[in-house]
C-alpha atoms as a PDB file:
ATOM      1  CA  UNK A   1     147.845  66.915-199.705  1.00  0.00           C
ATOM      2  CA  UNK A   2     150.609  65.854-198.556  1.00  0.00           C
ATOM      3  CA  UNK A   3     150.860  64.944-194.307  1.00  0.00           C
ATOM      4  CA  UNK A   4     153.869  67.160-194.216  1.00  0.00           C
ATOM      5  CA  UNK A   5     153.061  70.199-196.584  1.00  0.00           C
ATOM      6  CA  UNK A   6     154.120  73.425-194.930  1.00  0.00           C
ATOM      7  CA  UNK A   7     156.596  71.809-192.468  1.00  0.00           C
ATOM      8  CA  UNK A   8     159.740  73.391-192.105  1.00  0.00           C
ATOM      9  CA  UNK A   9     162.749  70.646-190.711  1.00  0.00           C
ATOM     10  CA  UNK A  10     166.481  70.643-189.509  1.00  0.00           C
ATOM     11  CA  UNK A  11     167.834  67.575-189.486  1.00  0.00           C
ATOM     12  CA  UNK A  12     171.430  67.466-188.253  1.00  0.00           C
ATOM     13  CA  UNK A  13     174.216  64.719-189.715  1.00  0.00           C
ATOM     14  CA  UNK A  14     172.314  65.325-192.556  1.00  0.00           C
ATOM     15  CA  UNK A  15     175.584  64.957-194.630  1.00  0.00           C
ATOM     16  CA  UNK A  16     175.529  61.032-194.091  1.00  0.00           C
ATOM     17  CA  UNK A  17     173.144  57.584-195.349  1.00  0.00           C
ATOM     18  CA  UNK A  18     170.876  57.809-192.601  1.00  0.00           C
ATOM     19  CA  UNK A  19     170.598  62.155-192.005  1.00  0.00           C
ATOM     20  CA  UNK A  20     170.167  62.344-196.079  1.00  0.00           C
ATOM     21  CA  UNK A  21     167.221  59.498-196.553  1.00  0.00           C
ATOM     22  CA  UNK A  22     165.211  60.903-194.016  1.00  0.00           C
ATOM     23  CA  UNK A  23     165.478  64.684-195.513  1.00  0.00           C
ATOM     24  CA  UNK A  24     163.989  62.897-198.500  1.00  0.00           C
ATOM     25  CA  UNK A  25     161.511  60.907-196.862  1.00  0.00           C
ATOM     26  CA  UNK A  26     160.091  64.271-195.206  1.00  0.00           C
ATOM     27  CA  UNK A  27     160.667  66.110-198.710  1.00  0.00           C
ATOM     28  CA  UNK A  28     158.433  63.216-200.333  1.00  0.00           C
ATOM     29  CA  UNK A  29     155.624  63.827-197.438  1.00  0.00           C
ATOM     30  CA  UNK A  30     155.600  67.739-197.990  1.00  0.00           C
ATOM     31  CA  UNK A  31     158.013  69.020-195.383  1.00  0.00           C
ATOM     32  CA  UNK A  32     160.973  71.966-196.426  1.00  0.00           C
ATOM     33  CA  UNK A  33     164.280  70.481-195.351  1.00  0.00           C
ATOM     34  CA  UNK A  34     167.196  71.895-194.166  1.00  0.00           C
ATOM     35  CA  UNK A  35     170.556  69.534-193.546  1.00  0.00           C
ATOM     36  CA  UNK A  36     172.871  70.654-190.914  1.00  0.00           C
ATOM     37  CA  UNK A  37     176.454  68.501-190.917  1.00  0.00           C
ATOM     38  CA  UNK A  38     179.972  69.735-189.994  1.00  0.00           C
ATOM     39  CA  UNK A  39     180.978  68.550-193.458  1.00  0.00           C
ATOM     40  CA  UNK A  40     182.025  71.232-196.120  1.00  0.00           C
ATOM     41  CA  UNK A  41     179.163  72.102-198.795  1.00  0.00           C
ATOM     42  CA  UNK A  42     181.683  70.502-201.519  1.00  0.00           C
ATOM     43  CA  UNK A  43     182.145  67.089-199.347  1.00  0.00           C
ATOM     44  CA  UNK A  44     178.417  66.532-198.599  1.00  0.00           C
ATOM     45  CA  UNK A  45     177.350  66.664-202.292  1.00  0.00           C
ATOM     46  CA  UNK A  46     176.752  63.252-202.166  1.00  0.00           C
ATOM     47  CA  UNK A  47     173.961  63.364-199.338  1.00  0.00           C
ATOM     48  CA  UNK A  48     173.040  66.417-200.428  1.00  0.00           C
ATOM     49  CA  UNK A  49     171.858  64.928-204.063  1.00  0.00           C
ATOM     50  CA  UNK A  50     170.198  61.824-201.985  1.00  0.00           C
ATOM     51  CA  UNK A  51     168.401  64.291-199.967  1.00  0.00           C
ATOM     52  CA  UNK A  52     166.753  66.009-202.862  1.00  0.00           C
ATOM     53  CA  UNK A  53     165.295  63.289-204.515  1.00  0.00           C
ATOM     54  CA  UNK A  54     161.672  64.755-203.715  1.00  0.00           C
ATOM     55  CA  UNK A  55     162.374  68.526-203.733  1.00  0.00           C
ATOM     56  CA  UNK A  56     165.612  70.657-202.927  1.00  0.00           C
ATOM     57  CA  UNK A  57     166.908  70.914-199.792  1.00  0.00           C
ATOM     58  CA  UNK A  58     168.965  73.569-197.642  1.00  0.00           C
ATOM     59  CA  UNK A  59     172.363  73.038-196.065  1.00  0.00           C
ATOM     60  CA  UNK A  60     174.251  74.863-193.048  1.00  0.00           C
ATOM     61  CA  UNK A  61     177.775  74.149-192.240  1.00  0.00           C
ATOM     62  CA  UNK A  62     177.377  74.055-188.424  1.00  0.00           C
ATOM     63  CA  UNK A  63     179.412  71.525-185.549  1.00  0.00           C
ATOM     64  CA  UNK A  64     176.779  70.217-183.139  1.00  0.00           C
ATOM     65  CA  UNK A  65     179.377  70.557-180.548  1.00  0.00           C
ATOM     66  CA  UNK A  66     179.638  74.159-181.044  1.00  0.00           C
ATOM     67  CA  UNK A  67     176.677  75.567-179.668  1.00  0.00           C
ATOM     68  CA  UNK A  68     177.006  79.482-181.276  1.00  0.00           C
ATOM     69  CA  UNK A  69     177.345  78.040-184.640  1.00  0.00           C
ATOM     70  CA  UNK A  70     174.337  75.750-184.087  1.00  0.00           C
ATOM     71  CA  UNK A  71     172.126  78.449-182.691  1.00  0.00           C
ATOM     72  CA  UNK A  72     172.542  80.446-185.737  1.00  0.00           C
ATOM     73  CA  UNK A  73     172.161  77.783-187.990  1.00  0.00           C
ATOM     74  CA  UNK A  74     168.391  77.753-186.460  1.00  0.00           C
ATOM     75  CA  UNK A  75     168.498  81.285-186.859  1.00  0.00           C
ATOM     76  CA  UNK A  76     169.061  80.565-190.677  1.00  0.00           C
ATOM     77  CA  UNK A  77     166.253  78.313-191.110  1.00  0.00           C
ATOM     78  CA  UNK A  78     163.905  80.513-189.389  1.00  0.00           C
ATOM     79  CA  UNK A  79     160.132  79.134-188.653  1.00  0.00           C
ATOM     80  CA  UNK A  80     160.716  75.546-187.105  1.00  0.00           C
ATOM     81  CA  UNK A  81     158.135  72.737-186.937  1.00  0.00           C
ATOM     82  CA  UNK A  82     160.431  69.547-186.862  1.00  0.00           C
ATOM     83  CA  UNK A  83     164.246  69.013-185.568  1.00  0.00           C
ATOM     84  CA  UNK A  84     165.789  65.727-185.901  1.00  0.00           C
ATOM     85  CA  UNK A  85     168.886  65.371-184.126  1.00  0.00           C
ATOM     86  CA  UNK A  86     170.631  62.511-185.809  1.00  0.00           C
ATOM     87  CA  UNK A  87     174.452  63.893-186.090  1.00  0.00           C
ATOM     88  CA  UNK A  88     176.359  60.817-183.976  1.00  0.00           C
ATOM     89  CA  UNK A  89     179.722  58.792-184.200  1.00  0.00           C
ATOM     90  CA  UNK A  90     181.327  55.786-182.846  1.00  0.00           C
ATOM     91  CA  UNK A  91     184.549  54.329-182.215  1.00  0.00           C
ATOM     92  CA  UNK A  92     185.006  50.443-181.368  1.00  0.00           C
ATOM     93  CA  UNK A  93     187.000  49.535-178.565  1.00  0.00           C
ATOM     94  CA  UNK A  94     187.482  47.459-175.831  1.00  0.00           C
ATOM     95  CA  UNK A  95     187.004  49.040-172.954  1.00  0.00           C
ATOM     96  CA  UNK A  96     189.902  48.671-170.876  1.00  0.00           C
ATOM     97  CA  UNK A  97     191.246  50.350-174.227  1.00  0.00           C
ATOM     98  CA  UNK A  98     188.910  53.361-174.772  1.00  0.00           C
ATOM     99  CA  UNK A  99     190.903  56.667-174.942  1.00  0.00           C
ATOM    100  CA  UNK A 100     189.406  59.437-172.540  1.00  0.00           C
ATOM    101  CA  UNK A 101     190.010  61.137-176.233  1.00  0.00           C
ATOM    102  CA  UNK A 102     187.212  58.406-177.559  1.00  0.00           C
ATOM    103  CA  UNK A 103     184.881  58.619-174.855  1.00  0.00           C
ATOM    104  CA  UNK A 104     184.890  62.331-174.749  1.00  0.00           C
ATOM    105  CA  UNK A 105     183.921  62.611-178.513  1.00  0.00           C
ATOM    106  CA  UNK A 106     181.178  60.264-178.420  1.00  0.00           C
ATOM    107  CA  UNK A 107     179.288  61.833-175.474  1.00  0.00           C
ATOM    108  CA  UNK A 108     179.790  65.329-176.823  1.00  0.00           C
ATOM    109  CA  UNK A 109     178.703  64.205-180.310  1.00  0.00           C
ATOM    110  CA  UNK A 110     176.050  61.803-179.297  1.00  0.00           C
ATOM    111  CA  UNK A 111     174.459  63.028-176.514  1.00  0.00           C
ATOM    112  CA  UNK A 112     175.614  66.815-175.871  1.00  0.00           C
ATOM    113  CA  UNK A 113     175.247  67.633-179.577  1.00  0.00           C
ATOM    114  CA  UNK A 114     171.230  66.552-178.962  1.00  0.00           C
ATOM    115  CA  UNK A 115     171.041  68.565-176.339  1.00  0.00           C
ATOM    116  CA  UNK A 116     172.185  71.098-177.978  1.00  0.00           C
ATOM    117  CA  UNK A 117     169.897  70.638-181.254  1.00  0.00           C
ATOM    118  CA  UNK A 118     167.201  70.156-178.961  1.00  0.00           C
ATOM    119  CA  UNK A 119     167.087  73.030-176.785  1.00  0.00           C
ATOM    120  CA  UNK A 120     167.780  75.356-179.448  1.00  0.00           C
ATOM    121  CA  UNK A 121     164.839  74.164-181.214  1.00  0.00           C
ATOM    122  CA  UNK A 122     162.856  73.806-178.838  1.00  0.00           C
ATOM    123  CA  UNK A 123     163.571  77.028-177.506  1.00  0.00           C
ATOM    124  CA  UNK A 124     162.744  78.611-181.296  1.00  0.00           C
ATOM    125  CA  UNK A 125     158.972  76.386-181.080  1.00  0.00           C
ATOM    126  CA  UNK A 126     157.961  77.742-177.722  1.00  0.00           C
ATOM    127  CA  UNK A 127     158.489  81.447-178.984  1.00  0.00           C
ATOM    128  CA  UNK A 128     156.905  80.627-182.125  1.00  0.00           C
ATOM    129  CA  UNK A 129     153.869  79.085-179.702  1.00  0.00           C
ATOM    130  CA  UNK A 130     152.247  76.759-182.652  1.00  0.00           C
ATOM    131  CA  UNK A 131     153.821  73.454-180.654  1.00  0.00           C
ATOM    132  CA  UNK A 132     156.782  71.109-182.723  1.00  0.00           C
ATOM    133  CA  UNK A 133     158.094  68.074-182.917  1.00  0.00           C
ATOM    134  CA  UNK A 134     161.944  66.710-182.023  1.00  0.00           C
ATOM    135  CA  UNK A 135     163.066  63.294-182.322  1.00  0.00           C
ATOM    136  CA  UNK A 136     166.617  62.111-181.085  1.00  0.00           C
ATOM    137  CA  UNK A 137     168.389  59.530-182.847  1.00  0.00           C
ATOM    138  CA  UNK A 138     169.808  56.814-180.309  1.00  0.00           C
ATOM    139  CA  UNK A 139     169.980  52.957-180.744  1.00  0.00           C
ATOM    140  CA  UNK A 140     168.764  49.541-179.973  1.00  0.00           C
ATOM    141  CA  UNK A 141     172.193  49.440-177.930  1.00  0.00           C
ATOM    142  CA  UNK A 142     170.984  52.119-175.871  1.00  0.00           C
ATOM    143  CA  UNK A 143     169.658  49.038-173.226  1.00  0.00           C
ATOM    144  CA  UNK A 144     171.342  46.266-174.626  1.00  0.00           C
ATOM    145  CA  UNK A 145     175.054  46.181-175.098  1.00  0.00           C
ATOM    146  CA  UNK A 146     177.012  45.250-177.639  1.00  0.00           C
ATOM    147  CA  UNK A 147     180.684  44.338-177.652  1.00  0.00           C
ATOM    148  CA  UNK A 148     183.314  47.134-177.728  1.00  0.00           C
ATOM    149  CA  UNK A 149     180.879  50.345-177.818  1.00  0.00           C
ATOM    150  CA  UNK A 150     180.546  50.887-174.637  1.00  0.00           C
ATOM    151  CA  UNK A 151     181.013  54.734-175.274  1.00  0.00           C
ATOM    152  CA  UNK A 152     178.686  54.899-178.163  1.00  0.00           C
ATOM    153  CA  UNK A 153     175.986  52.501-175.641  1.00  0.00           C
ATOM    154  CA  UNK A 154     176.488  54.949-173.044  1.00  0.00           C
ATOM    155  CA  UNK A 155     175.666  57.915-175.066  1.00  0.00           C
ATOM    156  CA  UNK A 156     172.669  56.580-176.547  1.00  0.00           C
ATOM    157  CA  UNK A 157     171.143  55.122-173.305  1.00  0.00           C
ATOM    158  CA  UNK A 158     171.842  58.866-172.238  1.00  0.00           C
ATOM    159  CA  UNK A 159     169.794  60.034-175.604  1.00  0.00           C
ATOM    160  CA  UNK A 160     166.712  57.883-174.414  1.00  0.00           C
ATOM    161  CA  UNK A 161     166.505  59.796-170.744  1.00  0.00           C
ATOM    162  CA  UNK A 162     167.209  62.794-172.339  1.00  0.00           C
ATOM    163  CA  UNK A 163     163.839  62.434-174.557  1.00  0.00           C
ATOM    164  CA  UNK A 164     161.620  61.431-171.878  1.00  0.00           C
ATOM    165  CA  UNK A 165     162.856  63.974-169.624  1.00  0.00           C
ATOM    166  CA  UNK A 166     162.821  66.795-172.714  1.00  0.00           C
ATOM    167  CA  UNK A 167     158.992  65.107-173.520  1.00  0.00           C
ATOM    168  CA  UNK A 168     157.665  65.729-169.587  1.00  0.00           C
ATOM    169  CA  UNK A 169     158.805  69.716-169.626  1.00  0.00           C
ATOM    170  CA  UNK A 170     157.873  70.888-172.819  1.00  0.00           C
ATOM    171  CA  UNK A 171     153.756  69.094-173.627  1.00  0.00           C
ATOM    172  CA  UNK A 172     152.454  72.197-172.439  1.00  0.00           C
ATOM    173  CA  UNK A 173     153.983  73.799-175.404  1.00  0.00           C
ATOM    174  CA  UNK A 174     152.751  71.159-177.397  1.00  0.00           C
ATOM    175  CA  UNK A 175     156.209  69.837-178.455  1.00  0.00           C
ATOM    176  CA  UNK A 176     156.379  66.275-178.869  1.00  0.00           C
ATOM    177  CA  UNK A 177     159.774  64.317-178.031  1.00  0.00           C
ATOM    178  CA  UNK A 178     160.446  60.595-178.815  1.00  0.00           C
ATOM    179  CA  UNK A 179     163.968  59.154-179.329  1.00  0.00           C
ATOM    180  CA  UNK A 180     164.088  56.696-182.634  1.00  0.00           C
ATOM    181  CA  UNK A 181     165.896  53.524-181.801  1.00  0.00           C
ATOM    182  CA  UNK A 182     167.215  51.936-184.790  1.00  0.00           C
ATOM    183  CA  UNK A 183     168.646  48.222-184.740  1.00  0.00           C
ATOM    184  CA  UNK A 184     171.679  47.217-187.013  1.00  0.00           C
ATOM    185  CA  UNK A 185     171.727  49.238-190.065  1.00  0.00           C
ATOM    186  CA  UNK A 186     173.880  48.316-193.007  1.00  0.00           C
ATOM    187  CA  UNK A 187     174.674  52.429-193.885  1.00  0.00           C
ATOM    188  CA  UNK A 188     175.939  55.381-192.104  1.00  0.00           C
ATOM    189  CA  UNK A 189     178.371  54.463-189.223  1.00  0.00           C
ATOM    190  CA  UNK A 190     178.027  50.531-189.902  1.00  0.00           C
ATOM    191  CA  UNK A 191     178.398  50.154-193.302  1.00  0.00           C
ATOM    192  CA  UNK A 192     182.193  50.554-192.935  1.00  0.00           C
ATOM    193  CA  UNK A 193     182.307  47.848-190.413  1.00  0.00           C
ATOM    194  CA  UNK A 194     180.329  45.568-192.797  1.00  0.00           C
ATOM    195  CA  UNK A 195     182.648  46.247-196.203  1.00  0.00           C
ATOM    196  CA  UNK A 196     185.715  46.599-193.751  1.00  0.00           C
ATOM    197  CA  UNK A 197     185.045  43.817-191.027  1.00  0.00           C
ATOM    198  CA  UNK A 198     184.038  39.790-191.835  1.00  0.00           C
ATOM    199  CA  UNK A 199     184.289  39.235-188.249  1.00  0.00           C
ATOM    200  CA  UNK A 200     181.366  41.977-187.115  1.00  0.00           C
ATOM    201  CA  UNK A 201     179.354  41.086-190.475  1.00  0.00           C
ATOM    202  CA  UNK A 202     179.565  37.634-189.403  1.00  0.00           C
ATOM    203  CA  UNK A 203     178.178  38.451-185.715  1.00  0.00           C
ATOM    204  CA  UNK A 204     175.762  41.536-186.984  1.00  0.00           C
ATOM    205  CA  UNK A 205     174.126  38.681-188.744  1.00  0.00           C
ATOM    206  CA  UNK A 206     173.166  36.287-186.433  1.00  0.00           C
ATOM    207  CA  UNK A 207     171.881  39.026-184.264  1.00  0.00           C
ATOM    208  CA  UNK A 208     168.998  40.188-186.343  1.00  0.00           C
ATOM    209  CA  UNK A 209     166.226  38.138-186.231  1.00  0.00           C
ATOM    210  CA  UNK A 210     164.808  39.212-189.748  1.00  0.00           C
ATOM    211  CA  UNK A 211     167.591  38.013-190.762  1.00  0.00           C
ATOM    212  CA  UNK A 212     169.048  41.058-192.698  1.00  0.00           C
ATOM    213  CA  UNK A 213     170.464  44.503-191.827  1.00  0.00           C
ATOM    214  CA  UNK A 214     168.056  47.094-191.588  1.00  0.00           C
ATOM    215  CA  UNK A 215     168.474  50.217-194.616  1.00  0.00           C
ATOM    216  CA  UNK A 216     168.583  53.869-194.103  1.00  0.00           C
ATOM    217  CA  UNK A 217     164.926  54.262-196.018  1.00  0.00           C
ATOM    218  CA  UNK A 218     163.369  52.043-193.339  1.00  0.00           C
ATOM    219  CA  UNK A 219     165.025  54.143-190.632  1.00  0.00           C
ATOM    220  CA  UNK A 220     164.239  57.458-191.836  1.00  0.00           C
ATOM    221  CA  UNK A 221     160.353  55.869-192.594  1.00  0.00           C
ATOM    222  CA  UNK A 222     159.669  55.325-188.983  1.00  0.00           C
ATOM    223  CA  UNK A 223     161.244  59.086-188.309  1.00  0.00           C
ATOM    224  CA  UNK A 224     158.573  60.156-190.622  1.00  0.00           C
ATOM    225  CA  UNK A 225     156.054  58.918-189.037  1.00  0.00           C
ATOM    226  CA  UNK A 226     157.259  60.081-185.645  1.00  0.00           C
ATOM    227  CA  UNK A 227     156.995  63.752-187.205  1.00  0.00           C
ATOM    228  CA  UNK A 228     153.519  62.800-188.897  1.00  0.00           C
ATOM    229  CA  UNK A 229     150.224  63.651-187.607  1.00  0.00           C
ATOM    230  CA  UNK A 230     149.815  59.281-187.218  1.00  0.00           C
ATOM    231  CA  UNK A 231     152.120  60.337-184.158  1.00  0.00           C
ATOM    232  CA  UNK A 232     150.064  63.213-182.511  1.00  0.00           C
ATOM    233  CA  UNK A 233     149.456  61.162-179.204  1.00  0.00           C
ATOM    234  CA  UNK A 234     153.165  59.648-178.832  1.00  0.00           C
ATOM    235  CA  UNK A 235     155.554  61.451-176.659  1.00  0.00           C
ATOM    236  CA  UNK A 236     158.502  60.400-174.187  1.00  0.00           C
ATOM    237  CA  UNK A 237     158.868  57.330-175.905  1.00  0.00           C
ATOM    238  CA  UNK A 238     162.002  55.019-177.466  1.00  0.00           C
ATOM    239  CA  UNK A 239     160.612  53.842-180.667  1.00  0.00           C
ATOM    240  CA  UNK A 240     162.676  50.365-181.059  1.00  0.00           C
ATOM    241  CA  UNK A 241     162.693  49.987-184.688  1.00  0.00           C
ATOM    242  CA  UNK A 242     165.598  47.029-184.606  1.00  0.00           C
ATOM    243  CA  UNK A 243     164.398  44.094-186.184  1.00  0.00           C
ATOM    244  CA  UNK A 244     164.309  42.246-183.086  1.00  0.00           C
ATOM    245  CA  UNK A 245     167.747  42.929-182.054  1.00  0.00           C
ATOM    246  CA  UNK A 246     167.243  43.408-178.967  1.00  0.00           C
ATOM    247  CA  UNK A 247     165.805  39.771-178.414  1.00  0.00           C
ATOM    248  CA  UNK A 248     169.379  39.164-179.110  1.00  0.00           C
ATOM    249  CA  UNK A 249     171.279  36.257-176.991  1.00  0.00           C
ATOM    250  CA  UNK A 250     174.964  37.188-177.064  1.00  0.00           C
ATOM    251  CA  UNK A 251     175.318  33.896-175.002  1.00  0.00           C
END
């Protein structure tokens, strides 16, 4: 049977590389999927058909800023066993150039938008009492920073304490929280850089050790697993899935 099978999942930025390939990754492994994304129904077909590639998947039209709307999208999926809050933006700058504008939306995407995801879930899995699990998207530049995101760095770094703190409160419910710390990923908010940008392609490659960009299927894999019964001892942690990134020397 599949390790999933019976698992009901919102995964928010589900309308994007990354959101969509782990819906599928949990559809392969059992789980019933629903995609949250502010994007319309007609402009997140794409995802949408990447997300089903195992089994069909549900879609709400929700802002993770917007905590009524989100609440009621949990409302819509009803019974909750998984929440993955992976909705998140960035916008390069230098920092003597950030916009208050800029670093506004990142924090209230990136970090208040998990909150928000979080609690609402979590709050649906303690009065459902059968435990649950929540991962948070941050980043491998959560503790090591990278030129000109120091907004999107600061968010993420804010994603990891959230996580550990969120982990501590609720294990007497039985809800496990990890953050998922992906490295340098060549889909989702990257991928334009790397089309769009020789001169961050050029440094995004000598930063990874493996020696290539990591995918969207081996991100949402290691998600997977953090919502798999493999995972059933793991809690308040920053899985650093990077591919040695983080050994990275900017000198």
């Amino acid at each position: 049977m599949p390790v999933l099978e019976g698992r009901s999942a919102l995964i928010t930025g589900g309308a994007g590389d990354i959101g969509a390939a782990m819906a599928a990754e949990l559809t392969r492994r059992g789980a019933r999927v629903t995609l949250l994304d502010v994007k319309s129904p007609a402009e997140a077909r794409p995802w949408i058909a990447t997300a089903s590639a195992h089994g069909k998947v549900g879609y709400v039209q929700a802002d993770v800023r917007d905590r009524p709307s989100l609440d009621a999208a949990v409302d819509e999926v009803g019974h909750l066993d998984i929440a993955i809050a992976n909705a998140g933006v960035v916008k390069s700058a230098p920092f003597l150039e950030i916009s208050v504008e800029q670093w506004e939306q990142q924090l209230a995407i990136n970090l208040t938008g998990c909150f928000h995801t979080a609690q609402a879930s979590a709050r649906r899995m303690v009065a459902q009492g059968s435990g649950g699990r929540i991962v948070l998207t941050g980043s491998w530049v959560g503790t090591v920073p990278w030129p000109e995101i120091a907004a999107y760095s600061a968010s993420k770094a804010g994603v990891a304490m959230l996580a550990r703190s969120m982990a501590k409160e609720l294990a007497p419910h039985g809800i496990l929280v990890n953050a998922l710390a992906p490295g340098i990923v060549a889909a989702g908010l990257a991928k334009w850089q790397f089309d769009n940008e020789p001169a961050y392609a050029a440094r995004a490659a000598q930063a990874i050790p493996l020696g290539v960009p990591q995918s969207a299927e081996q991100v949402a894999r290691v998600a997977a697993f953090l919502c798999s019964p493999d995972a059933d001892y793991i809690t308040g942690t920053t899985l650093l899935a990077d591919g040695g990134c983080s050994l990275f020397n900017q000198d």
